[in-house]
Protein backbone atom coordinates (compact mmCIF):
# COMPACT_ATOMS: atom_id res chain seq x y z
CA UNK A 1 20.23 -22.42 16.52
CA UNK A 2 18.82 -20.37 13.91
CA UNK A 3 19.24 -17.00 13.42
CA UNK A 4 16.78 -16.59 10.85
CA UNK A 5 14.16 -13.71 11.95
CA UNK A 6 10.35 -15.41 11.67
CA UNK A 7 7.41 -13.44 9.61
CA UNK A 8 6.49 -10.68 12.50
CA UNK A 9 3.02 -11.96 13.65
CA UNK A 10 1.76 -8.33 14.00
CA UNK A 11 1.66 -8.26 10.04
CA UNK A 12 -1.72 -10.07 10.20
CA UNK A 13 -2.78 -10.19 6.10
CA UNK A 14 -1.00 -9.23 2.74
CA UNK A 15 -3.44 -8.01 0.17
CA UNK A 16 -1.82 -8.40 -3.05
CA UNK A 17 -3.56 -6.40 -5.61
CA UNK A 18 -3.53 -8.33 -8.53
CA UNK A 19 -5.91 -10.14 -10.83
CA UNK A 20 -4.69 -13.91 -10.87
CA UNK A 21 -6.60 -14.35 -14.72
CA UNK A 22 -5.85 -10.72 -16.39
CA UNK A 23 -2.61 -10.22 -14.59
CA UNK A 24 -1.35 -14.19 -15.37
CA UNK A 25 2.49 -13.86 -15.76
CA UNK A 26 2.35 -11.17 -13.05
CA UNK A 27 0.25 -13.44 -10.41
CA UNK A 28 2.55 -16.82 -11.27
CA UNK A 29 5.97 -14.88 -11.04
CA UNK A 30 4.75 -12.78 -8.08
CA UNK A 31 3.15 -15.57 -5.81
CA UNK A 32 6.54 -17.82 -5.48
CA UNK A 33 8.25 -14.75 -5.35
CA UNK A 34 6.39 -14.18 -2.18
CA UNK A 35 6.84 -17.54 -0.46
CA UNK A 36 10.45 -17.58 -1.27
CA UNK A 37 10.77 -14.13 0.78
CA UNK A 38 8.98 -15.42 3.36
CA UNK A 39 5.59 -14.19 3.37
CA UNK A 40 3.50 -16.80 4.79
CA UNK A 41 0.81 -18.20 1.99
CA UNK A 42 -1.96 -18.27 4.90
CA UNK A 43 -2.00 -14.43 5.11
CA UNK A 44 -1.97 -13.54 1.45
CA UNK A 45 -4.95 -12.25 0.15
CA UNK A 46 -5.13 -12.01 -3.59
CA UNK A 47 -7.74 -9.29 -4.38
CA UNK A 48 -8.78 -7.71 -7.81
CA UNK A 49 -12.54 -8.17 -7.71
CA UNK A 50 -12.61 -5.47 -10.64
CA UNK A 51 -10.77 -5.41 -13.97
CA UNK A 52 -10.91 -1.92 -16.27
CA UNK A 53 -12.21 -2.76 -19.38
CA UNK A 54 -15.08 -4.85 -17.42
CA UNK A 55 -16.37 -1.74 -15.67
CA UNK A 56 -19.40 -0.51 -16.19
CA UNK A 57 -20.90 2.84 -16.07
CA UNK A 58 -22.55 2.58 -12.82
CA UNK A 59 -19.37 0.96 -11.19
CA UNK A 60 -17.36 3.82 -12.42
CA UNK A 61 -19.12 6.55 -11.45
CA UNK A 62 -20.52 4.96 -7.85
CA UNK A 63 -16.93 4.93 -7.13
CA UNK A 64 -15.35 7.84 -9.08
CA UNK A 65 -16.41 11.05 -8.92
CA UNK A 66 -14.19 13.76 -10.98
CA UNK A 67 -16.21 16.52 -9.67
CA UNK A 68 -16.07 15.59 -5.73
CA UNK A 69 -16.03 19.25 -4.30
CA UNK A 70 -13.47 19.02 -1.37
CA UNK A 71 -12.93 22.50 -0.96
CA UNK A 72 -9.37 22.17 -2.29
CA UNK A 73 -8.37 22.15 -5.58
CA UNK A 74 -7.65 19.00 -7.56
CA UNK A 75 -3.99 17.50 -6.55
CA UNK A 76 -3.00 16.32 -10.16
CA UNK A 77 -3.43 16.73 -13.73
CA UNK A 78 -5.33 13.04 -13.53
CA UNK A 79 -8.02 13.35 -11.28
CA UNK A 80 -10.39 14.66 -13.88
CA UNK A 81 -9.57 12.00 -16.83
CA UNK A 82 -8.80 8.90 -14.76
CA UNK A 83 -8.55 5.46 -17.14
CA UNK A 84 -10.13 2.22 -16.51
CA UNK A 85 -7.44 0.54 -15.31
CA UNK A 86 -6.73 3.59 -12.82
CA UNK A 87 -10.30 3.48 -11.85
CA UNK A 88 -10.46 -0.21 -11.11
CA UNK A 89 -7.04 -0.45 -9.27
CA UNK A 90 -8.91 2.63 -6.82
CA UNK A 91 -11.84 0.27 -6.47
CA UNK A 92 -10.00 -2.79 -5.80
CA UNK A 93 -8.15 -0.52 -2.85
CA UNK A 94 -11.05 0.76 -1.14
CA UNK A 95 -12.61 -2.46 -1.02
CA UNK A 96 -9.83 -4.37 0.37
CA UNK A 97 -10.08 -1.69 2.87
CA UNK A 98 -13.34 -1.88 3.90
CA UNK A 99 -13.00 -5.75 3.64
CA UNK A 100 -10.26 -4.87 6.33
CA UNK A 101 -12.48 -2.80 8.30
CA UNK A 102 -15.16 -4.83 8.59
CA UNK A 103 -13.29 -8.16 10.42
CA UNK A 104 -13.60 -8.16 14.39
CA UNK A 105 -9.55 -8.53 14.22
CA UNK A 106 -8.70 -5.38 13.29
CA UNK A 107 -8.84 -4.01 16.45
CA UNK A 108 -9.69 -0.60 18.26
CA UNK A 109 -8.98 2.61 16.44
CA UNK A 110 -7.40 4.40 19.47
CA UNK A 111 -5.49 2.05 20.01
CA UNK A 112 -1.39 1.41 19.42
CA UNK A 113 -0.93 -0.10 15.99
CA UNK A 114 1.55 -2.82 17.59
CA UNK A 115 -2.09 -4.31 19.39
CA UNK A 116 -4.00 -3.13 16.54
CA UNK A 117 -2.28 -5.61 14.08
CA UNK A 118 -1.17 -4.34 10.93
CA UNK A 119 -2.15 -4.93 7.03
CA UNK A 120 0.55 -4.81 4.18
CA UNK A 121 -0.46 -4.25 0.66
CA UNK A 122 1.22 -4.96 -2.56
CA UNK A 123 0.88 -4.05 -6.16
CA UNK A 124 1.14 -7.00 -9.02
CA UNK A 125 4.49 -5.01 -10.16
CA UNK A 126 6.62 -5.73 -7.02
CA UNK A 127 10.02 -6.82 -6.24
CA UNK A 128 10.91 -7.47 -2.46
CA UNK A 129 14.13 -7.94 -0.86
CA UNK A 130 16.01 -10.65 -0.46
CA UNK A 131 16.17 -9.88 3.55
CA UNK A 132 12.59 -8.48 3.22
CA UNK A 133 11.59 -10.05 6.31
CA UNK A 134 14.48 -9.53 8.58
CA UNK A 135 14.44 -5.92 7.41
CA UNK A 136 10.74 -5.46 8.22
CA UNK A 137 11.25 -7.13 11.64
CA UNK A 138 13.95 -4.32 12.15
CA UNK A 139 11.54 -1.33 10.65
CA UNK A 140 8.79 -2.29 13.41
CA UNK A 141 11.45 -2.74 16.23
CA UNK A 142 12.26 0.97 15.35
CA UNK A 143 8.53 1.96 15.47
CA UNK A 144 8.11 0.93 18.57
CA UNK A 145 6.28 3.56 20.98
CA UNK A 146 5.90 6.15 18.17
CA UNK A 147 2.76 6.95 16.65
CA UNK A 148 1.72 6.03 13.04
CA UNK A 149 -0.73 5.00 10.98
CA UNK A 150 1.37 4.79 7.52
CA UNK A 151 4.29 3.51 6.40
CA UNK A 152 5.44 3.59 3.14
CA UNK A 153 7.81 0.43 2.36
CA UNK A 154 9.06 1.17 -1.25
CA UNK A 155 11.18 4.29 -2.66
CA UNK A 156 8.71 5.14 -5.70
CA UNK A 157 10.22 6.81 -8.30
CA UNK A 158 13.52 7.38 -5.95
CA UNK A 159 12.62 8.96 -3.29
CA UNK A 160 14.83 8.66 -0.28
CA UNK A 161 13.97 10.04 2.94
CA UNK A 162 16.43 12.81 4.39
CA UNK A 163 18.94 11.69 7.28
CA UNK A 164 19.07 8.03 6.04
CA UNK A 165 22.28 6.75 5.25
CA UNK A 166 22.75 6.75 1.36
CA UNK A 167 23.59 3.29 1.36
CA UNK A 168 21.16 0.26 0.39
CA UNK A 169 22.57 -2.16 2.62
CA UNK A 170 22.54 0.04 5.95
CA UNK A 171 19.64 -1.38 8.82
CA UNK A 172 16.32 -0.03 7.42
CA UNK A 173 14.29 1.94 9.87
CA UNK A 174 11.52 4.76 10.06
CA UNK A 175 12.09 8.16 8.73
CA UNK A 176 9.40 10.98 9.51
CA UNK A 177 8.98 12.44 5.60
CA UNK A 178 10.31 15.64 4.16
CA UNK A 179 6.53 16.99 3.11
CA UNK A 180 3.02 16.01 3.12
CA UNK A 181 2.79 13.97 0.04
CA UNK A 182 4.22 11.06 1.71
CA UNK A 183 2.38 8.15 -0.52
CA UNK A 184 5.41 8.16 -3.19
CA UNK A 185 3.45 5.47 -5.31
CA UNK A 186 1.33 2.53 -3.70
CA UNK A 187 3.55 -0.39 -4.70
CA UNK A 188 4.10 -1.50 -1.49
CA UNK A 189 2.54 0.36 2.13
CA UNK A 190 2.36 -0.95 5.73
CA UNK A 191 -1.26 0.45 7.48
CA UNK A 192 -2.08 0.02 11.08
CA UNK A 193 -5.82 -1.30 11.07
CA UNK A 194 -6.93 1.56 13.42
CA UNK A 195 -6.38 3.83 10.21
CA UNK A 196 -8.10 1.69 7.25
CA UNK A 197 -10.60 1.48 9.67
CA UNK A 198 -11.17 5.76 9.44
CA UNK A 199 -10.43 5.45 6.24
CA UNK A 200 -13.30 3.03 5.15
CA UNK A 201 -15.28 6.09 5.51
CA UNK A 202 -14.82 8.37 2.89
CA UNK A 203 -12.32 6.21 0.63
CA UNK A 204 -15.10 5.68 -1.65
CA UNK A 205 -16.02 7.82 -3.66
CA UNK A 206 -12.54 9.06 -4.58
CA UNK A 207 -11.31 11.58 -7.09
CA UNK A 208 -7.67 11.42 -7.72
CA UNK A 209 -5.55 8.95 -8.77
CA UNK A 210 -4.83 6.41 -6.18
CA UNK A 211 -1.67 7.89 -4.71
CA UNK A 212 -2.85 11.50 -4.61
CA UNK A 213 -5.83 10.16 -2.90
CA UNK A 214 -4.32 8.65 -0.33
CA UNK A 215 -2.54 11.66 0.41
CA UNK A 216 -5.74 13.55 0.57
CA UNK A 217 -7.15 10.60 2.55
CA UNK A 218 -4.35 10.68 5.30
CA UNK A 219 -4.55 14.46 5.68
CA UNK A 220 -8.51 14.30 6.12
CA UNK A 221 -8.05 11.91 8.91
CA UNK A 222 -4.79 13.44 10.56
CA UNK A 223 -2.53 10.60 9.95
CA UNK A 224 0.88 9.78 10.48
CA UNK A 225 3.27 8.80 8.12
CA UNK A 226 6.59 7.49 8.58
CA UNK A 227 8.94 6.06 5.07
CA UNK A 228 11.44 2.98 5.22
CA UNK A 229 14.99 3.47 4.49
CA UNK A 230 16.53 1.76 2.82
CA UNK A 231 13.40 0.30 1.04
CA UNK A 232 12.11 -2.99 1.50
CA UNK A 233 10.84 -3.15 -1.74
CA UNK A 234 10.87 -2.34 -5.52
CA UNK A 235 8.36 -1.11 -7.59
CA UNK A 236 8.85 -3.49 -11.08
CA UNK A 237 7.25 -0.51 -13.87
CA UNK A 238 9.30 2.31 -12.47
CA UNK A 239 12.67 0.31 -12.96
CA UNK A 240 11.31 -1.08 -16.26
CA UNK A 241 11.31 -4.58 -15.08
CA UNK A 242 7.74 -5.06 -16.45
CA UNK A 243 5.32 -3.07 -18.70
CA UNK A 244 2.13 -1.07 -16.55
CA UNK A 245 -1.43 -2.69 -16.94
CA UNK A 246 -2.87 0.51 -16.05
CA UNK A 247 -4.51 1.24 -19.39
CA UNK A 248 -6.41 -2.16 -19.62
């Protein structure tokens, strides 16, 4: 009999945040790569409907807005001089969210996110595991009856969250973060759809780059965070596996 853990059908969609003709080599390197970990192809959704240097004004500015008055000051040095390609890669977020929102699937927003089904995304720059499934079946096992809405499936820059065990290959499970700026990069995040479903409400416009604004995002709805550790995932720029697109 095998022993091999199958895809956990909770995880109902992977958006993969990459543009399959400006991001080529990324999209034909990171599709396989996909399939051979064991995400199924019938719950991948490729989306990039926006590219940076093929925004225009209007698009920009509908979506960005550098001098949203929040009441709070600006979280980074970036909110005010946001590039293209940061601009676009905020756009192409908050409409894969409301593109979540908006299908009867997603479920209740009060309710558990184990019977809300849940929706992974994933940057063009990512590396997963090798046991990226069987460690993901073990992270939700390990969620079970807690409450959360987020939960961050990468490291980022290195982040590790306190009490884990320092090594890589110990079980992965959920770690409550050490602070309130829990989104350490977007490369790689686990939402329940009860939460993109608040969130569809104010993620657009947006002022900060897309990780500060999700932090800003989950405090403005009350959300809960939780981090995987040992990581599921790698993030390709940060370990110089593969130069950013951000600037195109």
């Amino acid at each position: 009999m095998s022993t091999v853990k199958p895809w956990p059908d909770a995880v109902k969609a992977i958006y993969v945040l990459c543009h399959p003709v400006k991001e080529k080599e990324r999209y034909e390197r990171l599709i396989p790569h996909l399939l051979e970990r064991g995400v199924p192809g019938d719950r991948i959704r490729v989306w990039a409907p926006t590219w940076g240097s093929e925004l225009t004004v209007e698009q920009i500015f509908t979506a960005y807005n550098p001098y949203l008055d929040r009441g709070v000051p600006t979280f980074s040095f970036k909110g005010s001089n946001l590039t293209r390609g940061e601009i676009s890669l905020g756009i192409n977020f908050a409409t894969a969210v409301m593109d979540v929102a908006m299908k009867p699937e997603a479920g209740s927003a009060g309710s558990a996110p184990s019977t809300q089904g849940l929706i992974m995304f994933l940057e063009s720059d990512i590396w997963l595991r090798e046991d990226f499934v069987p460690r993901l079946n073990d992270l939700l096992k390990d969620t079970e009856g807690r409450p959360w809405d987020y939960i961050s499936l990468g490291e980022g820059v290195g982040t590790r969250a306190p009490g884990a065990h320092p090594s890589y290959y110990a079980p992965t499970k959920a770690y409550v973060p050490p602070h309130q700026w829990v989104f350490r990069c977007t490369d790689s995040m686990l939402f329940s759809t009860g939460y993109l479903r608040r969130l569809a409400h104010t993620v657009l416009p947006f002022k900060e780059i897309i990780d500060w604004e999700m932090n800003f995002q989950l405090m403005l709805h009350r959300g809960v965070a939780l981090w995987a550790d040992p990581p599921l995932a790698e993030q390709g720029t940060c370990y110089s596996r593969i130069v950013t697109t951000l600037p195109a």
